[in-house]
C-alpha atoms as a PDB file:
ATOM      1  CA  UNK A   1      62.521  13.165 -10.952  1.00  0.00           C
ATOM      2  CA  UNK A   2      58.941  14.806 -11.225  1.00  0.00           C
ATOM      3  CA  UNK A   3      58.242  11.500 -13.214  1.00  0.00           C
ATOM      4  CA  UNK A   4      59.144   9.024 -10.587  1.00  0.00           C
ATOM      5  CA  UNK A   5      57.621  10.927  -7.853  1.00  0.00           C
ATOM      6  CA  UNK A   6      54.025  10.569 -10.452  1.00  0.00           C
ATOM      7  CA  UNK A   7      55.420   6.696 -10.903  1.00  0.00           C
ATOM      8  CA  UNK A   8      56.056   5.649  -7.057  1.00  0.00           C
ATOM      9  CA  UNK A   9      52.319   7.641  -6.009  1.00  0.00           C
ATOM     10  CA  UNK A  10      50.478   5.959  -8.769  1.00  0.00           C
ATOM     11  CA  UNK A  11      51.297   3.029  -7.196  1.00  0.00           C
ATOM     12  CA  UNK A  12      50.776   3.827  -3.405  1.00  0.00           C
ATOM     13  CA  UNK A  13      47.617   2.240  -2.017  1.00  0.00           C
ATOM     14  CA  UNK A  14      44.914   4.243  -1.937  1.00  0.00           C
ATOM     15  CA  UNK A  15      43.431   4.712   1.389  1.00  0.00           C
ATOM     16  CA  UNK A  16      39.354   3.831   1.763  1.00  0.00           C
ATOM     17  CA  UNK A  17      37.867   6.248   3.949  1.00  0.00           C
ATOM     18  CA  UNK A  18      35.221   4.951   5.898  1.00  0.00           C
ATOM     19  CA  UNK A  19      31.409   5.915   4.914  1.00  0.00           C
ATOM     20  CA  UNK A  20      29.310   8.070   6.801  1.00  0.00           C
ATOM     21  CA  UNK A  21      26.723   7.087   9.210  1.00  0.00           C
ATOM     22  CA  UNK A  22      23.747   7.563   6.753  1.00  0.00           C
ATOM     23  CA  UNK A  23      25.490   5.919   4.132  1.00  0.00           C
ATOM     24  CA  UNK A  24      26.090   3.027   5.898  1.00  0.00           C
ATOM     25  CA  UNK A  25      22.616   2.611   7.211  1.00  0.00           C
ATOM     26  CA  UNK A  26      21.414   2.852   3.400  1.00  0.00           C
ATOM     27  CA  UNK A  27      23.773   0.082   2.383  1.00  0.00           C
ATOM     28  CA  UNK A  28      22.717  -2.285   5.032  1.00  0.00           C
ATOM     29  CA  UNK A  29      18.757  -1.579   4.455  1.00  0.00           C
ATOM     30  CA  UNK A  30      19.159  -2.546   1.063  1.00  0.00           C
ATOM     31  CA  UNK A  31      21.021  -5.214   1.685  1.00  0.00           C
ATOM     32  CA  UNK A  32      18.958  -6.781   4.372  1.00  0.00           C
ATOM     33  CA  UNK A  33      15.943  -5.915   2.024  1.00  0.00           C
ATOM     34  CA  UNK A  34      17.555  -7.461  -0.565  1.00  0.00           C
ATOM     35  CA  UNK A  35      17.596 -10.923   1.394  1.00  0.00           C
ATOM     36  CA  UNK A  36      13.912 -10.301   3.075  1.00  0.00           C
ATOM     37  CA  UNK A  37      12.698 -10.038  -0.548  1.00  0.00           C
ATOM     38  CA  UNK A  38      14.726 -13.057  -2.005  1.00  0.00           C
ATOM     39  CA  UNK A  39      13.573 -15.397   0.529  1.00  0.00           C
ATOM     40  CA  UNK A  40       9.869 -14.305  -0.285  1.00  0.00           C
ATOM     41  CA  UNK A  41      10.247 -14.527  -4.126  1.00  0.00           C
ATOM     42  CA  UNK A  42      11.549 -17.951  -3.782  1.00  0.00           C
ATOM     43  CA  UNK A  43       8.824 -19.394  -1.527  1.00  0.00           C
ATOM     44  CA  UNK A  44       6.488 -21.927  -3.150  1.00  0.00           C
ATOM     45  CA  UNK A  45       3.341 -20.165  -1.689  1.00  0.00           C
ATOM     46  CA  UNK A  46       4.977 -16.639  -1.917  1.00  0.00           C
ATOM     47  CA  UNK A  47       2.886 -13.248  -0.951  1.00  0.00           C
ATOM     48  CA  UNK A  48       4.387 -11.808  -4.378  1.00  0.00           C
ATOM     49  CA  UNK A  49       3.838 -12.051  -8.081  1.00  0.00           C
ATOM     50  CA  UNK A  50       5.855  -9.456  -8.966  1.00  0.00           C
ATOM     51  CA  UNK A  51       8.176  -7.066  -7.801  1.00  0.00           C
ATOM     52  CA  UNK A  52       9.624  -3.987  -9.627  1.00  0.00           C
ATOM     53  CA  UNK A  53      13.579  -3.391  -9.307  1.00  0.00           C
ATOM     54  CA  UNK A  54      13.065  -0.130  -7.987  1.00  0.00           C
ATOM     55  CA  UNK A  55      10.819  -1.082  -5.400  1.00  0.00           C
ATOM     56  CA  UNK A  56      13.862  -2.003  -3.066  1.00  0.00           C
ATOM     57  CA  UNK A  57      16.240   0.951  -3.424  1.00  0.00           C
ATOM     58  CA  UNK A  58      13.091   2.978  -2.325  1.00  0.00           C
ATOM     59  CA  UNK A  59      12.111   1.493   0.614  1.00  0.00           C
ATOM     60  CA  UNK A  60      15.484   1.902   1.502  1.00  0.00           C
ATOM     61  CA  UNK A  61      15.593   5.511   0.501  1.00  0.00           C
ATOM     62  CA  UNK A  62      12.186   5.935   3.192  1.00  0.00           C
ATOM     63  CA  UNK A  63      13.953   3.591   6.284  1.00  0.00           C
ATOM     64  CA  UNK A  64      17.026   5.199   5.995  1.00  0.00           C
ATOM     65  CA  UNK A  65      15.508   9.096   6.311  1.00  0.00           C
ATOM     66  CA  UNK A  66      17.149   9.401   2.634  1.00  0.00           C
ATOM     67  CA  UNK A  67      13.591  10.520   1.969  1.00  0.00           C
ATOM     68  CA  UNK A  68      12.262  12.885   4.646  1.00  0.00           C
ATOM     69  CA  UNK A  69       8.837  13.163   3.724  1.00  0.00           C
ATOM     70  CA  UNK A  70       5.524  10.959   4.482  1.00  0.00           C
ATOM     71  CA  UNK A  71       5.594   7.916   2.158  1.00  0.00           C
ATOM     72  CA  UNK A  72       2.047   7.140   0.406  1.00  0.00           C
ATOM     73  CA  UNK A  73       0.948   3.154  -0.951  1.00  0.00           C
ATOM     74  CA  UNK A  74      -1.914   3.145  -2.930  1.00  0.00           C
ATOM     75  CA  UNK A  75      -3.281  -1.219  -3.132  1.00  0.00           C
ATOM     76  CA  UNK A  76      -5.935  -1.719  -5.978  1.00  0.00           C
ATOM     77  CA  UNK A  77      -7.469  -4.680  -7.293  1.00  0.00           C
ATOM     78  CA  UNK A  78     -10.974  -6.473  -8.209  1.00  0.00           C
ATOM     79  CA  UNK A  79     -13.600  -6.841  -5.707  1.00  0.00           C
ATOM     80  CA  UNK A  80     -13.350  -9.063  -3.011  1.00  0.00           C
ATOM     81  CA  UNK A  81      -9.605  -9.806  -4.431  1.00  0.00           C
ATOM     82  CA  UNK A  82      -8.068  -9.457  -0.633  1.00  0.00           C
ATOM     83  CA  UNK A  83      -6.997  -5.889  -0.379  1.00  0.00           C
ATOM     84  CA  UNK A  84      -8.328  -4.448   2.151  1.00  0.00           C
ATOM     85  CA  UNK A  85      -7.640  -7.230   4.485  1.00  0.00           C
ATOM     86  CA  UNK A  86      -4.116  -7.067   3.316  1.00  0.00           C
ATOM     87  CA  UNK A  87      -4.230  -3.108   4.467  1.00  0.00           C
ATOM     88  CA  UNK A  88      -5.656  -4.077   7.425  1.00  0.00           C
ATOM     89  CA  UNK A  89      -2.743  -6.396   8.387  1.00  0.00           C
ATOM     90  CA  UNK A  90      -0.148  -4.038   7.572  1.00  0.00           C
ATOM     91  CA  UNK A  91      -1.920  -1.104   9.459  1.00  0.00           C
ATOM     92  CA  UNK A  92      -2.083  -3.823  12.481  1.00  0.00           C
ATOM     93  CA  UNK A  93       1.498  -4.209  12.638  1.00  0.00           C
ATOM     94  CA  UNK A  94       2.920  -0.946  11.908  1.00  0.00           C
ATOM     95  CA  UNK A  95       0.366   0.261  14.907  1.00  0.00           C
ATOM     96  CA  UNK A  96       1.166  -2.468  16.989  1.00  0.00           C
ATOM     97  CA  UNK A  97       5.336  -1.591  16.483  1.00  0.00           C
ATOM     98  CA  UNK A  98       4.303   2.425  17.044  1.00  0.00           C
ATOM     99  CA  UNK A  99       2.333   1.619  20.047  1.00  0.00           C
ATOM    100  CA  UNK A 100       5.564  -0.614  21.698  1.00  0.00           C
ATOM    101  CA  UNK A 101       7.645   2.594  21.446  1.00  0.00           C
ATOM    102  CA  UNK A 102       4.797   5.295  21.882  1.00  0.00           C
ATOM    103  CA  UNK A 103       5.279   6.897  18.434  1.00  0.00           C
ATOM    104  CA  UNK A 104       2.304   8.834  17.401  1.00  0.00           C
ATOM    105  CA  UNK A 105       1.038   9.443  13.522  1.00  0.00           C
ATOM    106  CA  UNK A 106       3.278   6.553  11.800  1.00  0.00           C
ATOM    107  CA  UNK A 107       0.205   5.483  10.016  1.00  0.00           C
ATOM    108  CA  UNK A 108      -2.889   6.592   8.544  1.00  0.00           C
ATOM    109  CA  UNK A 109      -5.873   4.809   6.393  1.00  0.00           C
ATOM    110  CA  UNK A 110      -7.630   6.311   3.640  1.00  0.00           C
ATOM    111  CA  UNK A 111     -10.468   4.244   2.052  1.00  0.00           C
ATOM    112  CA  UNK A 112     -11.327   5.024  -0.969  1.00  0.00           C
ATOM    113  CA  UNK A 113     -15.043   3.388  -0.927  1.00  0.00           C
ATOM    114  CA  UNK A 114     -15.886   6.045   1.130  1.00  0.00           C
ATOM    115  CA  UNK A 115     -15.572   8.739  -1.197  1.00  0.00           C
ATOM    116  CA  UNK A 116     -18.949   6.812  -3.529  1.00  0.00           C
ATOM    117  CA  UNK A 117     -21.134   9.700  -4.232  1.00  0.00           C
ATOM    118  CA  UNK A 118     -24.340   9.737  -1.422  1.00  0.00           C
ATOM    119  CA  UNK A 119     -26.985   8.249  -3.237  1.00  0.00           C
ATOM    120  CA  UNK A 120     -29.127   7.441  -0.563  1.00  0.00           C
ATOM    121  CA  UNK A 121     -32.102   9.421  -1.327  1.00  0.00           C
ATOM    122  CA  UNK A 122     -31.667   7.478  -4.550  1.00  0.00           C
ATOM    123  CA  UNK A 123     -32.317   3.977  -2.387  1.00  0.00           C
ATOM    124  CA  UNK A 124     -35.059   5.298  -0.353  1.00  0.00           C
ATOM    125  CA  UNK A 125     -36.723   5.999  -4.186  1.00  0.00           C
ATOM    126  CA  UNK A 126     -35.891   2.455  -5.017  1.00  0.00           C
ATOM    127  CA  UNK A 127     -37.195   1.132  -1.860  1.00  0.00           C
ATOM    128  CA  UNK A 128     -34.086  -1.068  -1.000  1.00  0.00           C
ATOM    129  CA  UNK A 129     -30.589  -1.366  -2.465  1.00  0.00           C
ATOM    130  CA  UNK A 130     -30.676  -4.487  -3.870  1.00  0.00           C
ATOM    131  CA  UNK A 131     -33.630  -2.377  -6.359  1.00  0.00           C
ATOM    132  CA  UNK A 132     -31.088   0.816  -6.461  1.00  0.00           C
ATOM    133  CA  UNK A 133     -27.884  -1.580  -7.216  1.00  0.00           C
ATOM    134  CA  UNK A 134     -30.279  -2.661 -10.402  1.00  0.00           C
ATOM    135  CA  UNK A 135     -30.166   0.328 -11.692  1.00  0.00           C
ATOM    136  CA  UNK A 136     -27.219   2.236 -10.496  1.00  0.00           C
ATOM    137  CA  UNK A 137     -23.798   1.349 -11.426  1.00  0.00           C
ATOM    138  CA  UNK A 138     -21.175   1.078  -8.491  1.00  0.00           C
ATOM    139  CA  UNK A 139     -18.516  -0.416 -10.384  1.00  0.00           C
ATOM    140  CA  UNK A 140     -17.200   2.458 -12.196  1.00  0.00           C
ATOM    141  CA  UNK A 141     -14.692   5.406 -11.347  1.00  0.00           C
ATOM    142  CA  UNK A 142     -17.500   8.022 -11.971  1.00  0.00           C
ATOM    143  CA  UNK A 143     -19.540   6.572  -8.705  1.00  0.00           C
ATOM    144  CA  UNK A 144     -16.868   8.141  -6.675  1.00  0.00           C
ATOM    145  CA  UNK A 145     -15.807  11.915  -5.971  1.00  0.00           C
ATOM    146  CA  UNK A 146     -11.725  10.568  -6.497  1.00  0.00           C
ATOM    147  CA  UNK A 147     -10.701  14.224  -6.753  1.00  0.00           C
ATOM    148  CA  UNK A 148     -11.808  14.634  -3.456  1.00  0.00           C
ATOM    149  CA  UNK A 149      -9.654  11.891  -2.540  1.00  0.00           C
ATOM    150  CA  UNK A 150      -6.728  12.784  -3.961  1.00  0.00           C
ATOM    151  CA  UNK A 151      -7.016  16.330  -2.335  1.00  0.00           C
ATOM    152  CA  UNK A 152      -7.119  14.594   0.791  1.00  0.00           C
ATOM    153  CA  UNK A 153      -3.824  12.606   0.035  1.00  0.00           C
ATOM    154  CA  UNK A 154      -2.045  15.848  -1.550  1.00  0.00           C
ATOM    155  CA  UNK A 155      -2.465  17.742   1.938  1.00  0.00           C
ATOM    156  CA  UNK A 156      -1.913  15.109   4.487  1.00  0.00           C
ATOM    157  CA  UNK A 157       1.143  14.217   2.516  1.00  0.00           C
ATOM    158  CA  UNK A 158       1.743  18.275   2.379  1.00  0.00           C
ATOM    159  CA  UNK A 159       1.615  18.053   6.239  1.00  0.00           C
ATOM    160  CA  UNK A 160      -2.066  19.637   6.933  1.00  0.00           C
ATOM    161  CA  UNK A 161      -4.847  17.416   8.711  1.00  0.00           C
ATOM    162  CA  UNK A 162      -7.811  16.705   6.952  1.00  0.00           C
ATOM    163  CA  UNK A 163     -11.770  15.765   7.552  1.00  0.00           C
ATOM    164  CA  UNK A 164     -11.987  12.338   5.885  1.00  0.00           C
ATOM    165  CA  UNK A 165     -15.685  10.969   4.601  1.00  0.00           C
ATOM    166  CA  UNK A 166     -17.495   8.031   5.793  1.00  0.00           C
ATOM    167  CA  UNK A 167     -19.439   6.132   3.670  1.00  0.00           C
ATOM    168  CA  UNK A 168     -22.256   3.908   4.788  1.00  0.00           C
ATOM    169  CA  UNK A 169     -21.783   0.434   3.171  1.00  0.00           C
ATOM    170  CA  UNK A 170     -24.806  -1.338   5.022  1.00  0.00           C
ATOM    171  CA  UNK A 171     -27.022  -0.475   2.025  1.00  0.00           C
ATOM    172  CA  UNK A 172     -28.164   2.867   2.469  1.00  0.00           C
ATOM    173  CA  UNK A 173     -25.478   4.754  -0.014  1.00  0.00           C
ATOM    174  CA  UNK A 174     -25.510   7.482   2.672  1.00  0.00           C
ATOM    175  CA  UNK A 175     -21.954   9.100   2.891  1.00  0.00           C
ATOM    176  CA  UNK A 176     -21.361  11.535   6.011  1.00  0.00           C
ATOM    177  CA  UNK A 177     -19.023  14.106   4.495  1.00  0.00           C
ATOM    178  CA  UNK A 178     -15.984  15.577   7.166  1.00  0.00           C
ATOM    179  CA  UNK A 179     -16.674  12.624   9.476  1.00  0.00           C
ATOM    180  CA  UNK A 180     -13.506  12.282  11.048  1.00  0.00           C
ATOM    181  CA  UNK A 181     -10.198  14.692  11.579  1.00  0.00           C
ATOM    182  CA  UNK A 182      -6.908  12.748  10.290  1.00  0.00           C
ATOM    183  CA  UNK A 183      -3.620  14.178  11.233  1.00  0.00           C
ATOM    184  CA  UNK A 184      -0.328  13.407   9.076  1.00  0.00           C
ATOM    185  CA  UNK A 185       1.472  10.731   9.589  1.00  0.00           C
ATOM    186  CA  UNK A 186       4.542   9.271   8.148  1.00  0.00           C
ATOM    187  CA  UNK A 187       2.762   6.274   6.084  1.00  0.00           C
ATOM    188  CA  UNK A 188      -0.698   7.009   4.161  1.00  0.00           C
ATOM    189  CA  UNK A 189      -1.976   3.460   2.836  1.00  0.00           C
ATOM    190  CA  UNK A 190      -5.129   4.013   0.552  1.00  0.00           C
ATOM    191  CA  UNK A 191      -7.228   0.897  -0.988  1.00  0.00           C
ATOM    192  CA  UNK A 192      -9.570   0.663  -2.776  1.00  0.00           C
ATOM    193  CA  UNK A 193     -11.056  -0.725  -6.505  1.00  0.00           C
ATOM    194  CA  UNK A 194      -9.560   2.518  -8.495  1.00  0.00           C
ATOM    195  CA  UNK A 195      -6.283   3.016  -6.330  1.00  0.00           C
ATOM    196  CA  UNK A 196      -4.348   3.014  -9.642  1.00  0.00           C
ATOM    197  CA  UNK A 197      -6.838   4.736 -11.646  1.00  0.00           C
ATOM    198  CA  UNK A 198      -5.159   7.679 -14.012  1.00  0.00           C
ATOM    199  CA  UNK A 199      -7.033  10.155 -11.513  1.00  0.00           C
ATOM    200  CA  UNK A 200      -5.688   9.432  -8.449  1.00  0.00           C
ATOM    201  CA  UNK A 201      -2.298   6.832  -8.849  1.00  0.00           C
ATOM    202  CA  UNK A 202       0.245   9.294  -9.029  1.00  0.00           C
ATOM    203  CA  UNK A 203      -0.357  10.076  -5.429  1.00  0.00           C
ATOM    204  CA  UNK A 204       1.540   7.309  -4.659  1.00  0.00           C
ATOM    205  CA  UNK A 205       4.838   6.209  -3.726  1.00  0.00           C
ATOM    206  CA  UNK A 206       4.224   2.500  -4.046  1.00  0.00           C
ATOM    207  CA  UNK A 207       1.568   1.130  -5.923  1.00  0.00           C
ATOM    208  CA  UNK A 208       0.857  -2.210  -5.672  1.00  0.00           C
ATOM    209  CA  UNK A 209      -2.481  -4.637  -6.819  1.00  0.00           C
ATOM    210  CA  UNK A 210      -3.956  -7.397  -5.187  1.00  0.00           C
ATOM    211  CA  UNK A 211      -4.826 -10.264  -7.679  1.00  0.00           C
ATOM    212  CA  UNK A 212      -7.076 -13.742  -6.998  1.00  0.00           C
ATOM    213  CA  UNK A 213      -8.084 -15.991  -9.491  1.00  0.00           C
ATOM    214  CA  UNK A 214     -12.140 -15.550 -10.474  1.00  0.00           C
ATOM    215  CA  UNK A 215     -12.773 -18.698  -8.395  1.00  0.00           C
ATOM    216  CA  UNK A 216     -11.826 -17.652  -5.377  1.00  0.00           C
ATOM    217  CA  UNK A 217     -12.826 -13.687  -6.147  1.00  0.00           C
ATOM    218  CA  UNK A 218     -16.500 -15.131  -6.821  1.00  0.00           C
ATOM    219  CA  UNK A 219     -17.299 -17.457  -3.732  1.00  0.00           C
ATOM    220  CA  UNK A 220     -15.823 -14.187  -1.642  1.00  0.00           C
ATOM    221  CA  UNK A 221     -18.108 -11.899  -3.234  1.00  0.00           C
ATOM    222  CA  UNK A 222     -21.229 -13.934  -2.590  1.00  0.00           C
ATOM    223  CA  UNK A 223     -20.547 -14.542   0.892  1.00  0.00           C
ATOM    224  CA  UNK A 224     -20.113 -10.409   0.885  1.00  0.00           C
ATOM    225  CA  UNK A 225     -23.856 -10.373  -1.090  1.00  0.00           C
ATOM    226  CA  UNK A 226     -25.406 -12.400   1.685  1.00  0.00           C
ATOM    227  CA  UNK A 227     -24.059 -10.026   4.007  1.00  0.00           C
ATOM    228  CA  UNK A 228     -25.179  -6.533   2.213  1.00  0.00           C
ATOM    229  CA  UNK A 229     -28.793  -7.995   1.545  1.00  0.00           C
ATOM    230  CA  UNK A 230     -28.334  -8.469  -2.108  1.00  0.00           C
ATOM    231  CA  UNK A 231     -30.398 -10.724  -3.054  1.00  0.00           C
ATOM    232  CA  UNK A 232     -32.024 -11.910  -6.143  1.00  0.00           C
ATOM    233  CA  UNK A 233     -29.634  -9.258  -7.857  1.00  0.00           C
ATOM    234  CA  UNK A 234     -26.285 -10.803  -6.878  1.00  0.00           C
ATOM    235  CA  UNK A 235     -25.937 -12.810 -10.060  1.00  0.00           C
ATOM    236  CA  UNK A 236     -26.654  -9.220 -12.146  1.00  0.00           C
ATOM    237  CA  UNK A 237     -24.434  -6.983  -9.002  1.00  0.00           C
ATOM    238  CA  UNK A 238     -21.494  -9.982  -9.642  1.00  0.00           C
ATOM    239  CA  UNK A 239     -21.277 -10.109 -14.045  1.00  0.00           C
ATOM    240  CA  UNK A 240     -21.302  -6.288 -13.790  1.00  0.00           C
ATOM    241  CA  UNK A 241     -18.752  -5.794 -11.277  1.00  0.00           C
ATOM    242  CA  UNK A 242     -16.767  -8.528 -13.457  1.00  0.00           C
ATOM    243  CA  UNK A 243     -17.003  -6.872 -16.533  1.00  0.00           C
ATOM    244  CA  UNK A 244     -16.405  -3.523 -15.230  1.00  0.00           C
ATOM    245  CA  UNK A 245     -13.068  -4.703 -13.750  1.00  0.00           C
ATOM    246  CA  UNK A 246     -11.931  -5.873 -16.871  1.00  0.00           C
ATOM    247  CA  UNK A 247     -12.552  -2.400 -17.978  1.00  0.00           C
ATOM    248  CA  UNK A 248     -11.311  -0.210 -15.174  1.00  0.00           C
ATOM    249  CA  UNK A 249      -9.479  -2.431 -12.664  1.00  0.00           C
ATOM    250  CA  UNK A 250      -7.957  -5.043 -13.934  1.00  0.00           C
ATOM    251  CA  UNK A 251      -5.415  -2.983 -16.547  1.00  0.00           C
ATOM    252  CA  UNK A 252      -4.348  -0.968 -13.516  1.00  0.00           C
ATOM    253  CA  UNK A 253      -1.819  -3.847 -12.220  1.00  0.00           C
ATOM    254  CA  UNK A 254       0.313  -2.411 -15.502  1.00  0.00           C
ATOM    255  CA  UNK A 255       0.763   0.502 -13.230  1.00  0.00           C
ATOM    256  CA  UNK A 256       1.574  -1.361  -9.768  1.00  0.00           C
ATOM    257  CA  UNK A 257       5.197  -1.511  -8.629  1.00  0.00           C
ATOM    258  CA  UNK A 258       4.107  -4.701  -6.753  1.00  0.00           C
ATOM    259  CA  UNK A 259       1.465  -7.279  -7.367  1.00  0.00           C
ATOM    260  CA  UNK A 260       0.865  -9.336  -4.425  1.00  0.00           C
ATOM    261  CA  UNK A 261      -1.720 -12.546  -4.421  1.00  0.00           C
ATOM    262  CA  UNK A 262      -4.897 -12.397  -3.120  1.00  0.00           C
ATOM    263  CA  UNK A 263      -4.782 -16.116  -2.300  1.00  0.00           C
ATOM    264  CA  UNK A 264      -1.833 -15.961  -0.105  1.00  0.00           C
ATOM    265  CA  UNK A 265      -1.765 -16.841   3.658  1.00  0.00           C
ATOM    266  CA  UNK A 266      -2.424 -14.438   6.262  1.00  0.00           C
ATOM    267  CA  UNK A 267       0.209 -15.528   8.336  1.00  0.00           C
ATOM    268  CA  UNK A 268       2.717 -15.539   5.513  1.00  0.00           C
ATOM    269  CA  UNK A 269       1.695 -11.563   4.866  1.00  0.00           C
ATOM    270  CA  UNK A 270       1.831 -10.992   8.657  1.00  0.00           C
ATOM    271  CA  UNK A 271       5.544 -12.693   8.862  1.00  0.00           C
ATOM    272  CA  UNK A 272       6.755 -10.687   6.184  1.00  0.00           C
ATOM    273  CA  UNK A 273       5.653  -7.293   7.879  1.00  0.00           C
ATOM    274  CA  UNK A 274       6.935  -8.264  10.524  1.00  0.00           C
ATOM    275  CA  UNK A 275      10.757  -8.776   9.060  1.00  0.00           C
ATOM    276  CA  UNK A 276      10.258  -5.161   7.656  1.00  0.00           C
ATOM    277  CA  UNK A 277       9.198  -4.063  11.051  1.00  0.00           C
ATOM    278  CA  UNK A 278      12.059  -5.653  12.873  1.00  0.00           C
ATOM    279  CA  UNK A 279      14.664  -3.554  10.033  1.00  0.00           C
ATOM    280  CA  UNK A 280      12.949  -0.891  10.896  1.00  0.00           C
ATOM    281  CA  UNK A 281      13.134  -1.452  14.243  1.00  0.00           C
ATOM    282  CA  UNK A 282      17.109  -2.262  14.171  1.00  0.00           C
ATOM    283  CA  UNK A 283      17.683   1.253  12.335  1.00  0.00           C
ATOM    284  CA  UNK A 284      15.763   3.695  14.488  1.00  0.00           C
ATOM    285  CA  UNK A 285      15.239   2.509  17.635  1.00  0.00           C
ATOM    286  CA  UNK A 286      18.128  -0.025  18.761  1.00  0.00           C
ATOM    287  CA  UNK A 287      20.406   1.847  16.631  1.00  0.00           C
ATOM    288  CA  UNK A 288      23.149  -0.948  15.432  1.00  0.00           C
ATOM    289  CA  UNK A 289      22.881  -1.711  12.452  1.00  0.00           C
ATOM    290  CA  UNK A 290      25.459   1.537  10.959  1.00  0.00           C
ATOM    291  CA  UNK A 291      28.133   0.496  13.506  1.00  0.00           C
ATOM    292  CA  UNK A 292      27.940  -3.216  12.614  1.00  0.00           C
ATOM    293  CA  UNK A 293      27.018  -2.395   8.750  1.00  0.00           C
ATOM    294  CA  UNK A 294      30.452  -1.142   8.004  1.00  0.00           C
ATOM    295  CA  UNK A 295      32.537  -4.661   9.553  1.00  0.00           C
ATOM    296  CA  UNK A 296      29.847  -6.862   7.907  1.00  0.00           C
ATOM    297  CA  UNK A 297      30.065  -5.081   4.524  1.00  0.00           C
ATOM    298  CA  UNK A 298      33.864  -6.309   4.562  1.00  0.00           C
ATOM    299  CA  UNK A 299      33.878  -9.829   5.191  1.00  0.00           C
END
């Protein structure tokens, strides 16, 4: 008897209970990121070169409040390779989506460029920096105070406000040390030429490098030389900042969860922020994606 009783509840159906709220918002992030970044991949002029596999499941984990705590991208690449008006896009729109719903702190800059040592005693000596860039090289780790940096990053991720630098990159190498007060905030984007460096990448949660062919990277960087006075020593300035990248940039993209293109449209980056945005949106603020999530998930 004990044997049939086994027998006939074996093969009851087993009732499904229905997942949690949080569970079901994590299962429809991922899958909605899951089609955002499809689409994108298969675009003939997509933003992205690569993506990791992990890279979804962890945005996911930071939409969904899986992860609680302030999320940190680092974005590195060559000079004048696009990054930093690729971090100025996405700051844009993730202020212009805080603003529309009067959130406060969702998003804080750090640059790295202005953590370069002050040197500009040493350009006064030289007389101007195109004679100080001649003899002082700007284009390796060492010509910034990165531990600084990453102090910075550890407590504003920690939850403590900081005094961020400013440096001055007119051509005087001045830097103006606790120039601003930064509070936390739940996204800390950071870019700059050693983003990935060994000394400061594992202060991120998302590391991803811009790359542009050496075409394109060169006529941007002499248009930048015209406007920082260069000179007669932008040929020299250029080959060394080259070379150096091969050296200290450049094998940093090993490291990046993400490599985006440097070449791709601005309105193509802008459209794609703007899809995260709107998931984000749908999940904390209009609140229906968990109560749809669950009927969707079984059709």
């Amino acid at each position: 008897m004990a044997g049939l009783m086994i027998k006939d509840m074996a093969e009851m159906p087993v009732k499904k209970s229905k997942p949690s709220h949080n569970k079901l918002n994590l299962i429809y992030i991922k899958n909605r990121l899951h089609r955002i970044f499809e689409k994108e991949l298969a675009s003939p002029n997509s933003i992205f070169i690569k993506v990791n596999d992990n890279v979804i499941n962890k945005i996911a984990s930071f939409i969904s409040g899986d992860l609680k705590r302030a999320c940190s991208v680092g974005l590195a690449g060559e000079t004048a390779s696009g990054k930093s008006t690729i971090a100025f896009d996405i700051i844009t729109k993730i202020q212009e989506f805080a603003d529309s719903y009067a959130l406060d702190n969702v998003i804080t800059r750090i640059n790295i460029d202005d953590y370069y040592y002050d040197r500009s005693e040493m350009v006064k000596a030289a007389g101007s920096f195109a004679n100080f860039a001649k003899n002082y090289d700007l284009d390796v780790p060492e010509a910034l105070e990165l531990e600084l940096m990453k102090e910075h990053m550890t407590r504003l991720l920690n939850g403590e406000s900081v005094m961020l630098p400013k440096y001055d990159m007119s051509g005087t190498a001045k830097r103006y040390d606790n120039f601003s007060l930064v509070k936390p905030s739940r996204i800390i984007i950071s870019e700059g030429l050693f983003a990935l460096t060994d000394k400061i990448a594992d202060a991120f949660d998302f590391k991803i490098y811009v790359d542009v062919s050496r075409e394109v990277q060169k006529e941007r960087f002499y248009i930048r030389a015209a406007e920082r006075d260069l000179g007669d020593s932008s040929d020299e300035v250029y080959e060394n900042a080259y070379k150096k990248a091969q050296i200290y940039v450049h094998p940093t993209a090993k490291k990046a969860d993400i490599i985006l293109s440097g070449e791709a449209n601005r309105a193509d980056y802008k459209r794609f922020i703007n899809e995260i945005i709107e998931l984000i949106e749908d999940v904390h603020c209009l609140k229906t994606s968990a109560e749809n999530s669950y009927n969707l998930l079984l059709k």
